[in-house]
N, C-alpha and C. Protein backbone atom coordinates (compact mmCIF):
# COMPACT_ATOMS: atom_id res chain seq x y z
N UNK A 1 -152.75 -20.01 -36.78
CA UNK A 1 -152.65 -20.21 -35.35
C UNK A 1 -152.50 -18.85 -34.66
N UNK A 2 -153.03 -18.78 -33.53
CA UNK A 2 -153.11 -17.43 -32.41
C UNK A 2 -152.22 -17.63 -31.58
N UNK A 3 -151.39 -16.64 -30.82
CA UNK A 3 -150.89 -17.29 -29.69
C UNK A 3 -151.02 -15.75 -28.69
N UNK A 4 -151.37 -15.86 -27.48
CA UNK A 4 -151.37 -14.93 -26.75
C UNK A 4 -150.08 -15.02 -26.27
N UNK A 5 -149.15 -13.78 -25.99
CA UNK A 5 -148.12 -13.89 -25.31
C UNK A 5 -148.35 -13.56 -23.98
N UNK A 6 -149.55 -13.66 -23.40
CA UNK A 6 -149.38 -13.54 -21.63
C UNK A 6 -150.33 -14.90 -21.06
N UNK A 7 -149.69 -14.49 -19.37
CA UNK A 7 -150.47 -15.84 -18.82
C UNK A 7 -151.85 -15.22 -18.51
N UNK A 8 -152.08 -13.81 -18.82
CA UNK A 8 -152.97 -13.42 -17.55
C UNK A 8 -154.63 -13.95 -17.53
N UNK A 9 -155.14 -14.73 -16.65
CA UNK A 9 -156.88 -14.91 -17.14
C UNK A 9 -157.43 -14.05 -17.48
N UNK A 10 -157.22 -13.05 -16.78
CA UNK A 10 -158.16 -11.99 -17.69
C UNK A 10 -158.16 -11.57 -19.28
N UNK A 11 -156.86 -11.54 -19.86
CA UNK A 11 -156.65 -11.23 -21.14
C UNK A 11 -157.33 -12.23 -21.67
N UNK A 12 -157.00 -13.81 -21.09
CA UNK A 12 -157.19 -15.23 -21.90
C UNK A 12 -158.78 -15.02 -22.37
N UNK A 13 -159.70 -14.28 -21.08
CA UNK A 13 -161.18 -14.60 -21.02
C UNK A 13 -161.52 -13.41 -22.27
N UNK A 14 -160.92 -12.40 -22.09
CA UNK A 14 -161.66 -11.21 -23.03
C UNK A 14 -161.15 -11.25 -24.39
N UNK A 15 -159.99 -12.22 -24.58
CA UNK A 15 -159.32 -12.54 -25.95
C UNK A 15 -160.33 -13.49 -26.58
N UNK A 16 -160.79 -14.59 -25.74
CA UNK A 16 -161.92 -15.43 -26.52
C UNK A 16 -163.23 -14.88 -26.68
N UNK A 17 -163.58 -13.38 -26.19
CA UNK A 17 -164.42 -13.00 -26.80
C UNK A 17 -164.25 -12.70 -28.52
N UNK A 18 -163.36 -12.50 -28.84
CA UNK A 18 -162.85 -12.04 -30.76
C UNK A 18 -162.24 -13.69 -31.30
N UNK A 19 -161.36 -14.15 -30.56
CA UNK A 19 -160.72 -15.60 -31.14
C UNK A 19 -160.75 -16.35 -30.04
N UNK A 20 -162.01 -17.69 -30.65
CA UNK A 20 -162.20 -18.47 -29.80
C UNK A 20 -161.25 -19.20 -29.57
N UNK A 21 -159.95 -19.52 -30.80
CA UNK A 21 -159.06 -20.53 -30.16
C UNK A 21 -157.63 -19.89 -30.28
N UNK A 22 -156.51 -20.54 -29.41
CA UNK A 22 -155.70 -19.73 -29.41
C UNK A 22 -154.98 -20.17 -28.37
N UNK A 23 -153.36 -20.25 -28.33
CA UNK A 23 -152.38 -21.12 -27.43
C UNK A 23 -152.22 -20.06 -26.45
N UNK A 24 -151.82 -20.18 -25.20
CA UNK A 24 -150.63 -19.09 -24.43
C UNK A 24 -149.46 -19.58 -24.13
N UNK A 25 -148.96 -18.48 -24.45
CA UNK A 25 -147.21 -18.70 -24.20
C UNK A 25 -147.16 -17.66 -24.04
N UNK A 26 -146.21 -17.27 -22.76
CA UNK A 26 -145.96 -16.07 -21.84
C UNK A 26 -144.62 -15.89 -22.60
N UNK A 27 -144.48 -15.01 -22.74
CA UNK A 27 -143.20 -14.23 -23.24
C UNK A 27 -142.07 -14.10 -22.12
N UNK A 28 -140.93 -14.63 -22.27
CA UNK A 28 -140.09 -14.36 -21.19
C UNK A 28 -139.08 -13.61 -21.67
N UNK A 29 -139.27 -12.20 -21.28
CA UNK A 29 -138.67 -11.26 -21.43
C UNK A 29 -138.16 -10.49 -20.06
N UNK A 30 -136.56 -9.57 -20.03
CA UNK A 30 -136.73 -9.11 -18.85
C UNK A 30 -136.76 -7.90 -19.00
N UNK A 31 -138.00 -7.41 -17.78
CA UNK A 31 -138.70 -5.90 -18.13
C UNK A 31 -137.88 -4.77 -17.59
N UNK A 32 -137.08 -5.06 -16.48
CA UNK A 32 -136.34 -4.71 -15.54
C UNK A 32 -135.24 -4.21 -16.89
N UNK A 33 -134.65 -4.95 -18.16
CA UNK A 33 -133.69 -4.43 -18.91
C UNK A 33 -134.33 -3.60 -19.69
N UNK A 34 -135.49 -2.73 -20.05
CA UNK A 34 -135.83 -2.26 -20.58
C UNK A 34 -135.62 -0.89 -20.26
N UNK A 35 -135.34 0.28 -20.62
CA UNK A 35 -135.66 1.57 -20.06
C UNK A 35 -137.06 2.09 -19.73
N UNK A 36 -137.02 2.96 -18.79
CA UNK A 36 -138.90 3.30 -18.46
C UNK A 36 -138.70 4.89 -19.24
N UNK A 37 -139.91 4.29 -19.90
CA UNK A 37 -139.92 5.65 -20.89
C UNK A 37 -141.36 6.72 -20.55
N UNK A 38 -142.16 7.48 -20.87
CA UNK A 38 -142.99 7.92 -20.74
C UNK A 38 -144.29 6.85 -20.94
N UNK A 39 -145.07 6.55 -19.88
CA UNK A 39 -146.12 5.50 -20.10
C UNK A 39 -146.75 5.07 -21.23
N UNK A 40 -147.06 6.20 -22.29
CA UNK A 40 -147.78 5.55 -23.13
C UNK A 40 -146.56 4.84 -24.07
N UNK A 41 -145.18 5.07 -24.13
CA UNK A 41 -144.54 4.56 -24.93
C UNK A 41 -144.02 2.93 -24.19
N UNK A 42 -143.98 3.14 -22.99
CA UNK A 42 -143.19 2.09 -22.45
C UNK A 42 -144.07 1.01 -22.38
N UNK A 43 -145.33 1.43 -22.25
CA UNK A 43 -146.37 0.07 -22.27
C UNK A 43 -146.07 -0.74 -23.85
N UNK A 44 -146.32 0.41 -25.02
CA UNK A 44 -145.67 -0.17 -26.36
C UNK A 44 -144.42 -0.61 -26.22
N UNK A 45 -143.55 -0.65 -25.52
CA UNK A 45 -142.14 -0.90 -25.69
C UNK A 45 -142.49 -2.29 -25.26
N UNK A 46 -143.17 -2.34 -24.05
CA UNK A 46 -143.12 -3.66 -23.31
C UNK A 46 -143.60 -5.00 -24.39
N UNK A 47 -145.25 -4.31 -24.57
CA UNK A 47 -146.20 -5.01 -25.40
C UNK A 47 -145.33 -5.64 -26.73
N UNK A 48 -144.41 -4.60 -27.35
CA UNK A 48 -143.71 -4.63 -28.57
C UNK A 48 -142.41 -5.96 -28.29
N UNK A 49 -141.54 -6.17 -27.18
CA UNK A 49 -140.67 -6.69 -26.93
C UNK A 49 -141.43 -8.18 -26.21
N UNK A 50 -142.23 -8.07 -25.88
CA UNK A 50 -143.16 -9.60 -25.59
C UNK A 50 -143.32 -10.17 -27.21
N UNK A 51 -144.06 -9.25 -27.93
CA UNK A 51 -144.61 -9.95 -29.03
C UNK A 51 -143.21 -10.71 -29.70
N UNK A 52 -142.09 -9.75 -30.19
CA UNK A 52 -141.19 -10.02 -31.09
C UNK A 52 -140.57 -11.22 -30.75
N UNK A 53 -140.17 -11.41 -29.41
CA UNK A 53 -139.95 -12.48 -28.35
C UNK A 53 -140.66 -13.81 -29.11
N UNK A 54 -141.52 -13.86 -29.39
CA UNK A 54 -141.97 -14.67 -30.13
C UNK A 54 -142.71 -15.20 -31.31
N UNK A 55 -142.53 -13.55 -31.60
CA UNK A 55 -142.35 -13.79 -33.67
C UNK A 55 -141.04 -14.48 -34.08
N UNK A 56 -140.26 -14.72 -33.01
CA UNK A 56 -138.85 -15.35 -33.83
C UNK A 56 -139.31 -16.91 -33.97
N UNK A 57 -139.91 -17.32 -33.18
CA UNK A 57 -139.91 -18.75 -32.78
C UNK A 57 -141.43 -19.29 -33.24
N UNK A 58 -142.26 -18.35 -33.58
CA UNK A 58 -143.62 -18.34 -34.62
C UNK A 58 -143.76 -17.39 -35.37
N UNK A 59 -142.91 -17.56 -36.74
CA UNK A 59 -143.05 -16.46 -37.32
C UNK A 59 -144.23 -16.85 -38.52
N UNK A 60 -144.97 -17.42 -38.47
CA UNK A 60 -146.01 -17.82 -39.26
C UNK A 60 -147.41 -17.59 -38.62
N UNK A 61 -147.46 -17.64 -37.07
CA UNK A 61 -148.35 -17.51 -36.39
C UNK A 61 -148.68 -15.92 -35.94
N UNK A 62 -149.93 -15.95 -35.73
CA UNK A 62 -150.47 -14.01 -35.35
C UNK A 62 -150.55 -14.33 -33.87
N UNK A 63 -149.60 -13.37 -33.40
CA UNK A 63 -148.92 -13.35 -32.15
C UNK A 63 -149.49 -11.86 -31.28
N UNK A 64 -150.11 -11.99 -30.50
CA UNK A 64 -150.94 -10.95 -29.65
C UNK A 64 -150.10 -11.03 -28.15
N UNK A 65 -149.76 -9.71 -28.20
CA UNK A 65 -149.15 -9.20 -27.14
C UNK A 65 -149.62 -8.27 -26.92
N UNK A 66 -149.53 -7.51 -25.47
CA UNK A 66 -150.27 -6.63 -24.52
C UNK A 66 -149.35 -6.56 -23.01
N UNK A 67 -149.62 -5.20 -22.18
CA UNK A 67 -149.12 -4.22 -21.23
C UNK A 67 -149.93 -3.54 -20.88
N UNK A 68 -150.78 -3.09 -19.67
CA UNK A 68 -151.66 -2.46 -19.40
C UNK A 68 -150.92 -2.18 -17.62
N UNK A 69 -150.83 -0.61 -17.63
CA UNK A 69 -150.16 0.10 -16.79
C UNK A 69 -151.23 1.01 -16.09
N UNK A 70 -150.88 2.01 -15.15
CA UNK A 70 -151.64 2.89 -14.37
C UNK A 70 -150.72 3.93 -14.03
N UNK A 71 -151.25 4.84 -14.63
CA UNK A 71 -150.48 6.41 -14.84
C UNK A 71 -151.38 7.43 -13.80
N UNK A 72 -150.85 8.21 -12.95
CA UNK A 72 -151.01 9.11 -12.14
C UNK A 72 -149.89 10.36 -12.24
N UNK A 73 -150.78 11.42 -13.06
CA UNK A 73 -149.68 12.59 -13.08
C UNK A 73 -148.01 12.54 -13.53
N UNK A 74 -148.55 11.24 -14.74
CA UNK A 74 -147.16 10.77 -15.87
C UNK A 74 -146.40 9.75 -14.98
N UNK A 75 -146.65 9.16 -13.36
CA UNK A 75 -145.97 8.27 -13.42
C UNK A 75 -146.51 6.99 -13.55
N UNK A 76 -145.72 5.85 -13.46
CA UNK A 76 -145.72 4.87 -13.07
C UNK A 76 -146.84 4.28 -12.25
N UNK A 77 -147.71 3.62 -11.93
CA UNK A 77 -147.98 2.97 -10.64
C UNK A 77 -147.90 1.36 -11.17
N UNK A 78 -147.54 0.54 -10.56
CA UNK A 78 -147.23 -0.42 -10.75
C UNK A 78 -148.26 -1.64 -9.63
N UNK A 79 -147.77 -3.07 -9.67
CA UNK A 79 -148.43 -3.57 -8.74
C UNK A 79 -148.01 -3.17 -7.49
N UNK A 80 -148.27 -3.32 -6.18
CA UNK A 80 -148.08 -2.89 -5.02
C UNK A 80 -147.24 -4.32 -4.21
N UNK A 81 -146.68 -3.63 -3.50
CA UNK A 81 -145.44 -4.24 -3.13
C UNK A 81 -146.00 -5.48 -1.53
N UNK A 82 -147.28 -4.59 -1.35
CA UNK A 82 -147.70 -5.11 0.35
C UNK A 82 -149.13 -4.09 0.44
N UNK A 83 -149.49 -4.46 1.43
CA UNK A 83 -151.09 -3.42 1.97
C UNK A 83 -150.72 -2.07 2.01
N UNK A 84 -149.73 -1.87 2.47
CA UNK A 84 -149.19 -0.27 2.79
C UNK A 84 -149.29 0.48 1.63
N UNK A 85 -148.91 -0.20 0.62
CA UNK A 85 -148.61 0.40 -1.13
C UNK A 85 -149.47 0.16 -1.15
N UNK A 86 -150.33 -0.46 -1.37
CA UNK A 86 -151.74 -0.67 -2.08
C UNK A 86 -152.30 0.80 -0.93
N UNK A 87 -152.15 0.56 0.30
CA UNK A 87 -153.12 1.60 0.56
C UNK A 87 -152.79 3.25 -0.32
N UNK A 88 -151.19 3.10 -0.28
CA UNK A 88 -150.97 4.54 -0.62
C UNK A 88 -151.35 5.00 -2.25
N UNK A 89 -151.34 4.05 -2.39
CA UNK A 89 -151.64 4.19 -4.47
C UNK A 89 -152.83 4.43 -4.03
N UNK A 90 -154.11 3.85 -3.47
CA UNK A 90 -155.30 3.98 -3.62
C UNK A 90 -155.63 5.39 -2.80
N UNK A 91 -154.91 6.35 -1.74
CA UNK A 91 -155.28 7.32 -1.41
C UNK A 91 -154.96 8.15 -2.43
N UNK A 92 -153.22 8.16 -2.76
CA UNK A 92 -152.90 8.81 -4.19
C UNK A 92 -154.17 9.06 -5.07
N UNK A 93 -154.76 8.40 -5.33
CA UNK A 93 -155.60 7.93 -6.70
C UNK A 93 -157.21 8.93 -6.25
N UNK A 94 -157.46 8.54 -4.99
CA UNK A 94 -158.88 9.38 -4.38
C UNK A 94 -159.24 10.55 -5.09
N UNK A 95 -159.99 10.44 -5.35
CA UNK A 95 -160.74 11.76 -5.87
C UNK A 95 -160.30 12.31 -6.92
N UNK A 96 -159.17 11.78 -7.91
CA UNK A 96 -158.79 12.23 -9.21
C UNK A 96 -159.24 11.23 -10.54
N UNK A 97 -158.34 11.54 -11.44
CA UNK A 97 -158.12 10.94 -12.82
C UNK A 97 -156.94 10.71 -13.04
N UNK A 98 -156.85 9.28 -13.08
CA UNK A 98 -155.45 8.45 -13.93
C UNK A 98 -155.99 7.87 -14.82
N UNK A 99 -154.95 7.67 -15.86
CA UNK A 99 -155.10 7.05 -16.70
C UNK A 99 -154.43 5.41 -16.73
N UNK A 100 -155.22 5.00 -18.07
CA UNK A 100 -154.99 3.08 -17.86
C UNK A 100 -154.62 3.52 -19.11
N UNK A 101 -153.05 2.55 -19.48
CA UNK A 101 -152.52 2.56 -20.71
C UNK A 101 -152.59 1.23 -21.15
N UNK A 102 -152.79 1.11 -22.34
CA UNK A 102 -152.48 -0.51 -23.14
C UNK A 102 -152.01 -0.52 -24.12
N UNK A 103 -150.59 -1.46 -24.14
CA UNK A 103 -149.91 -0.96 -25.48
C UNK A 103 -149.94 -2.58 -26.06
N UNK A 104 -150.54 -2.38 -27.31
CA UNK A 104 -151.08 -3.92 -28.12
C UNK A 104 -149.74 -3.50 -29.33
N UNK A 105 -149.48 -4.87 -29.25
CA UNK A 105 -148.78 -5.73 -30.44
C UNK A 105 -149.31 -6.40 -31.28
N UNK A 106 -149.36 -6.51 -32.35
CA UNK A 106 -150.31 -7.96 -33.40
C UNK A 106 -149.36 -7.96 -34.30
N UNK A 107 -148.49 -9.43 -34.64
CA UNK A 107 -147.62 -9.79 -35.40
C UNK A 107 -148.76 -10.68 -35.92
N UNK A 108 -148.92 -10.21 -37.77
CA UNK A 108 -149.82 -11.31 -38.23
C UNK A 108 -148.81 -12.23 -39.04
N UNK A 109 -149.55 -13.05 -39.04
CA UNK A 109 -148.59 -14.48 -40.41
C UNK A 109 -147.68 -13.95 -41.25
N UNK A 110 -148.39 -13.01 -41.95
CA UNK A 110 -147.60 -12.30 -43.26
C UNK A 110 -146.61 -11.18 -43.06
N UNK A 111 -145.80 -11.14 -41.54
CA UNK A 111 -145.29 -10.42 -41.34
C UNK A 111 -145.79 -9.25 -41.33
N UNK A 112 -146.25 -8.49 -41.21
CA UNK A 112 -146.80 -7.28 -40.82
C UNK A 112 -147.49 -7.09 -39.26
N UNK A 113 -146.81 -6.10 -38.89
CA UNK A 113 -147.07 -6.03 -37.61
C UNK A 113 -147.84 -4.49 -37.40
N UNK A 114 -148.72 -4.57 -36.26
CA UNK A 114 -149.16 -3.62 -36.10
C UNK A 114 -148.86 -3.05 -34.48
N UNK A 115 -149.30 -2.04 -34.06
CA UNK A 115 -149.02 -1.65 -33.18
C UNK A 115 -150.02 -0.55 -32.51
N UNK A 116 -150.57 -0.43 -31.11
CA UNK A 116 -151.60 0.32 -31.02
C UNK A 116 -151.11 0.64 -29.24
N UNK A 117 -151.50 2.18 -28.78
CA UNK A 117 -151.80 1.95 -27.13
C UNK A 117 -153.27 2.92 -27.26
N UNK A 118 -153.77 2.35 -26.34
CA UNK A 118 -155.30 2.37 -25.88
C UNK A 118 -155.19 3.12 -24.77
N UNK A 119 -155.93 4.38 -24.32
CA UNK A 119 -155.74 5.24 -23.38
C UNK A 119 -157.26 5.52 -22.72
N UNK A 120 -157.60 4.87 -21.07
CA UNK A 120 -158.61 5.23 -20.74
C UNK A 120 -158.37 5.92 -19.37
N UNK A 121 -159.31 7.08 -19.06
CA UNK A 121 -158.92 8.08 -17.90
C UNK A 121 -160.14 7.32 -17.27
N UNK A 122 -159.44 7.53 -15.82
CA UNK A 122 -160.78 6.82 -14.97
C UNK A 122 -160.85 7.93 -13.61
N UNK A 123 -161.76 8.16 -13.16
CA UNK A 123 -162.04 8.86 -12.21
C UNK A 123 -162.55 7.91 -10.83
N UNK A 124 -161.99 8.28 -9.91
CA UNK A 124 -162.43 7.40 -8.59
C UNK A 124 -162.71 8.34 -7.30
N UNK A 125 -163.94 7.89 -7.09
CA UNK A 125 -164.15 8.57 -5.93
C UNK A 125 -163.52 9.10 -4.89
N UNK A 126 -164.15 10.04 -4.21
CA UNK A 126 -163.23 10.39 -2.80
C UNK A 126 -163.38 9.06 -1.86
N UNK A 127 -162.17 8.79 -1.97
CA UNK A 127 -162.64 7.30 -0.78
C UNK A 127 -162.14 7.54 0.76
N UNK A 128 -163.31 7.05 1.56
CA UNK A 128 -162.63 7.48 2.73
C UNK A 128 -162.22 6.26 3.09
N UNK A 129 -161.75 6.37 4.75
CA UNK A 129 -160.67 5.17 5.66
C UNK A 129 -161.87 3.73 5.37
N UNK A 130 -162.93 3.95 5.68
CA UNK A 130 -163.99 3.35 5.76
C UNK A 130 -163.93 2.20 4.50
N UNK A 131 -164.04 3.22 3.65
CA UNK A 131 -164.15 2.45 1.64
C UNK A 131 -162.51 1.39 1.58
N UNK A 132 -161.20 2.71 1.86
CA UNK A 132 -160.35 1.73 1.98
C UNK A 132 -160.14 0.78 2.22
N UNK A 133 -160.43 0.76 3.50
CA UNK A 133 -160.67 -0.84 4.47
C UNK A 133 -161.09 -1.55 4.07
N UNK A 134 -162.35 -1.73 3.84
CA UNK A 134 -163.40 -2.45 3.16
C UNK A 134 -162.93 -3.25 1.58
N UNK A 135 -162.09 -2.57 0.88
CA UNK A 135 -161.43 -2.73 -0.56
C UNK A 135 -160.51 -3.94 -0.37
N UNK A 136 -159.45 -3.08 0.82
CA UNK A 136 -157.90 -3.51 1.06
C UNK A 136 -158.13 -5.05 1.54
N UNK A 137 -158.97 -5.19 2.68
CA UNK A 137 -159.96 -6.47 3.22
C UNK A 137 -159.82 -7.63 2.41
N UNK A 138 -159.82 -7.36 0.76
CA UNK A 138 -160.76 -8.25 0.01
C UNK A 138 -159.63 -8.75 -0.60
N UNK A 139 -158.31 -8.18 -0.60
CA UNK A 139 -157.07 -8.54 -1.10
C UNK A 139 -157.00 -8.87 -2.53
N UNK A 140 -157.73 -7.73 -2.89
CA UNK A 140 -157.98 -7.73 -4.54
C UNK A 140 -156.75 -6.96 -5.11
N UNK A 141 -156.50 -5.79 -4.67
CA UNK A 141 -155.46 -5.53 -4.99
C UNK A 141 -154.43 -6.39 -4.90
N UNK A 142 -153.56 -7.18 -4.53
CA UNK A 142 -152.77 -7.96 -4.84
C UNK A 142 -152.22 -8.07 -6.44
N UNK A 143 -151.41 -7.79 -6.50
CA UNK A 143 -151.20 -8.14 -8.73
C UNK A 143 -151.91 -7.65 -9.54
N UNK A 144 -152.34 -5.99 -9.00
CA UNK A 144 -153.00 -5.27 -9.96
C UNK A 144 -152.16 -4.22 -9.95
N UNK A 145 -151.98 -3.74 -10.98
CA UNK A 145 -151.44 -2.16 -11.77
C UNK A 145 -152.57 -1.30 -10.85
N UNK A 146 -151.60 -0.13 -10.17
CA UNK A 146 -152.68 1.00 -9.44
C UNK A 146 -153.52 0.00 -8.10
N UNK A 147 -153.20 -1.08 -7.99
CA UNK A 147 -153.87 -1.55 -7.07
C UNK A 147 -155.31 -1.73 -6.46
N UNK A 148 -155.79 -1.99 -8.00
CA UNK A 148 -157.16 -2.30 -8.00
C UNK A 148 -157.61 -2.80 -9.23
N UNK A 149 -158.66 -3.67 -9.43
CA UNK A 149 -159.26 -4.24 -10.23
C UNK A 149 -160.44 -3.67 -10.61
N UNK A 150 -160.82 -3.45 -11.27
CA UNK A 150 -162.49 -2.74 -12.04
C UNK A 150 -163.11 -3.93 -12.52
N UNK A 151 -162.89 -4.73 -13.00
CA UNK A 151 -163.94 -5.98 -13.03
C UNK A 151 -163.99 -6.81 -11.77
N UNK A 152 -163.76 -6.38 -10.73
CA UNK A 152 -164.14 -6.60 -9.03
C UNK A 152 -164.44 -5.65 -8.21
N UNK A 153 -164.79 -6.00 -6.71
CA UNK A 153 -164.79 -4.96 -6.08
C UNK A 153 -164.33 -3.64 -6.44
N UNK A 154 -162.91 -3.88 -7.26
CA UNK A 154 -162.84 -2.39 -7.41
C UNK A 154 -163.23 -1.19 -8.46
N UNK A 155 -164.49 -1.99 -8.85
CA UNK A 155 -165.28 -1.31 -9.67
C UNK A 155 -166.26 -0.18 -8.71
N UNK A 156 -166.55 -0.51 -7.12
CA UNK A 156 -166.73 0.63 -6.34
C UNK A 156 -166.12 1.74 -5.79
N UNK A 157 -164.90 1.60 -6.28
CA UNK A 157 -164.20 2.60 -5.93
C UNK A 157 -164.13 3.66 -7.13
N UNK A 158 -164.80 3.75 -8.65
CA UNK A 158 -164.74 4.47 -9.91
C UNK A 158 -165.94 5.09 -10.18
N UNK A 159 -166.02 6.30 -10.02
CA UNK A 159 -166.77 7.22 -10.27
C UNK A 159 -167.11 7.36 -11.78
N UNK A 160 -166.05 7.39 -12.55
CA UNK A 160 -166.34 7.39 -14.31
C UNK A 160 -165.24 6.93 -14.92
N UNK A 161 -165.67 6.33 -16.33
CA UNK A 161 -164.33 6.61 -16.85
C UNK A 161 -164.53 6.84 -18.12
N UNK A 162 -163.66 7.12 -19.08
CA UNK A 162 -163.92 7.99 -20.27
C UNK A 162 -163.07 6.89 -21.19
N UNK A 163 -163.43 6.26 -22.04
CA UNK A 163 -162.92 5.37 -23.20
C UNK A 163 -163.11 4.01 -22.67
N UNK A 164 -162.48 2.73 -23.29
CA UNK A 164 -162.68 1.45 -23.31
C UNK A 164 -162.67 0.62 -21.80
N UNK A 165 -163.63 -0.12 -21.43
CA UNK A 165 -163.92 -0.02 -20.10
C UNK A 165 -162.60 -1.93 -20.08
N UNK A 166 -162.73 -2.22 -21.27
CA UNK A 166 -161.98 -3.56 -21.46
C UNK A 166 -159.94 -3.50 -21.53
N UNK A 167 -160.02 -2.07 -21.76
CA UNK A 167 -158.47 -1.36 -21.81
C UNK A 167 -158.37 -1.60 -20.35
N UNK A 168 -159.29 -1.25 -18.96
CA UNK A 168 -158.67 -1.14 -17.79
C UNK A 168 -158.54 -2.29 -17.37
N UNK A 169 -159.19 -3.70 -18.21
CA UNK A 169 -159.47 -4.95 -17.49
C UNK A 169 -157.97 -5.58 -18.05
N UNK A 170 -157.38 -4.89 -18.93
CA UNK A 170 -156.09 -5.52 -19.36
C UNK A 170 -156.07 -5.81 -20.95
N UNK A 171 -157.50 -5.35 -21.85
CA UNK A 171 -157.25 -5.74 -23.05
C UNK A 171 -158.27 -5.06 -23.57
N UNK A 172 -157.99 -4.32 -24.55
CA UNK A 172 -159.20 -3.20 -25.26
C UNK A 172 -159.25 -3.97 -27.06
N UNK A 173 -160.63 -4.95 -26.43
CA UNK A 173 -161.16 -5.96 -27.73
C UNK A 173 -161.72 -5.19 -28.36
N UNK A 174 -162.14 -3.81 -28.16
CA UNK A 174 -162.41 -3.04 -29.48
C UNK A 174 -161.50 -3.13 -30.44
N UNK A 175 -160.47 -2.39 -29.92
CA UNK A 175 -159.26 -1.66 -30.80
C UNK A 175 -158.32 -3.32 -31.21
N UNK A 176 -158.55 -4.18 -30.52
CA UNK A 176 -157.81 -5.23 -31.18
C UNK A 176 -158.71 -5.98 -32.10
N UNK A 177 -159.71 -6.35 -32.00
CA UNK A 177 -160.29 -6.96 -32.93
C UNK A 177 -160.02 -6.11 -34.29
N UNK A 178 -160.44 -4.74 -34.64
CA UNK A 178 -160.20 -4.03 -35.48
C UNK A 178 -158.65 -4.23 -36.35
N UNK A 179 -157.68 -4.32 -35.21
CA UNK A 179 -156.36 -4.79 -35.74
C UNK A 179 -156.17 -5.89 -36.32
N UNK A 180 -156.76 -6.89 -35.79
CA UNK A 180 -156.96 -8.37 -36.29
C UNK A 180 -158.11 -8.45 -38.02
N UNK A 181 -158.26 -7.61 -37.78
CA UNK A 181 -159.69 -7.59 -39.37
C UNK A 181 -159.33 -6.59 -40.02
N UNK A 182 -157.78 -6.23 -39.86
CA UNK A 182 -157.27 -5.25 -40.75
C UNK A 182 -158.35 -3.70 -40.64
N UNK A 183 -159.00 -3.23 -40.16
CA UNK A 183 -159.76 -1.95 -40.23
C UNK A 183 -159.01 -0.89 -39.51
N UNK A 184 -157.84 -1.04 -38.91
CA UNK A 184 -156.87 -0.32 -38.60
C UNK A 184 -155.14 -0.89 -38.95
């Protein structure tokens, strides 16, 4: 048996690309008690404390957990609080490179657990008031890390990005499938 530990559709849709079947159960963990550590660790911390959460209560089952964050110059960006934050993360963000972190968990049957974070730099255009508007409008940002989505509209706002284009959507099915078929 599979069990995803998040609610999110997006993970659910790009997880059934590798395992077509597979339960969700959201991990209820509180993130707020966790310490914030340097991004690429804290996404593993997170990813790591979802999974275990429910290796206790399926410890027979391969338990997939995941954290996918938005790093700007080592911090934080998180979801946005209202339009104002969303606007300011997305000027923040104009014309540079942040990175998208994903820190994967895989508790298989046989006890052995693995552990992975997935690191993709993305570059986004100079956006002007114009592009903003037009983005902010669409209320996509809403419940996105960095305050934007790349498998939506806010795939016009990204100039390039360098590694797994499925890491920024919330789940890098490269590097997990590989975990799941033992090749890492």
């Amino acid at each position: 048996m599979f069990i995803l530990a998040s609610q999110s559709p997006r993970r659910q849709e790009l997880l059934q690309r590798i395992v077509p079947a597979f339960e969700v159960k959201p991990a209820k963990i509180d993130e707020r008690a966790l310490p914030v550590l340097p991004p690429k660790e804290y996404v593993q911390q997170l990813a790591t404390a979802k999974g275990e959460a429910l290796a206790k209560d399926y410890p027979d089952a391969t338990i997939i957990a995941a954290d996918t964050m938005v790093s700007f110059h080592d911090e934080l960006l998180g979801k946005p609080k209202d339009e104002a934050d969303a606007r300011r993360m997305l000027q923040e963000l104009s014309g540079q490179t942040h990175q998208v972190y994903t820190g994967l968990y895989v508790h298989l049957g046989n006890q052995v657990v693995k552990t992975a974070v997935v690191q993709t730099d993305v570059l986004f255009w100079d956006l002007d008031e114009a592009m903003l508007e037009t983005y902010l409008e669409t209320d996509e940002y809403a419940d996105k890390a960095g305050a934007y989505g790349i498998q939506g509209d806010g795939a016009l706002l990204v100039k390039e990005i360098h590694g797994d284009f499925y890491n920024v959507m919330g789940l890098p099915i490269s590097t997990l499938y590989r975990m799941l078929t033992n090749e890492i």
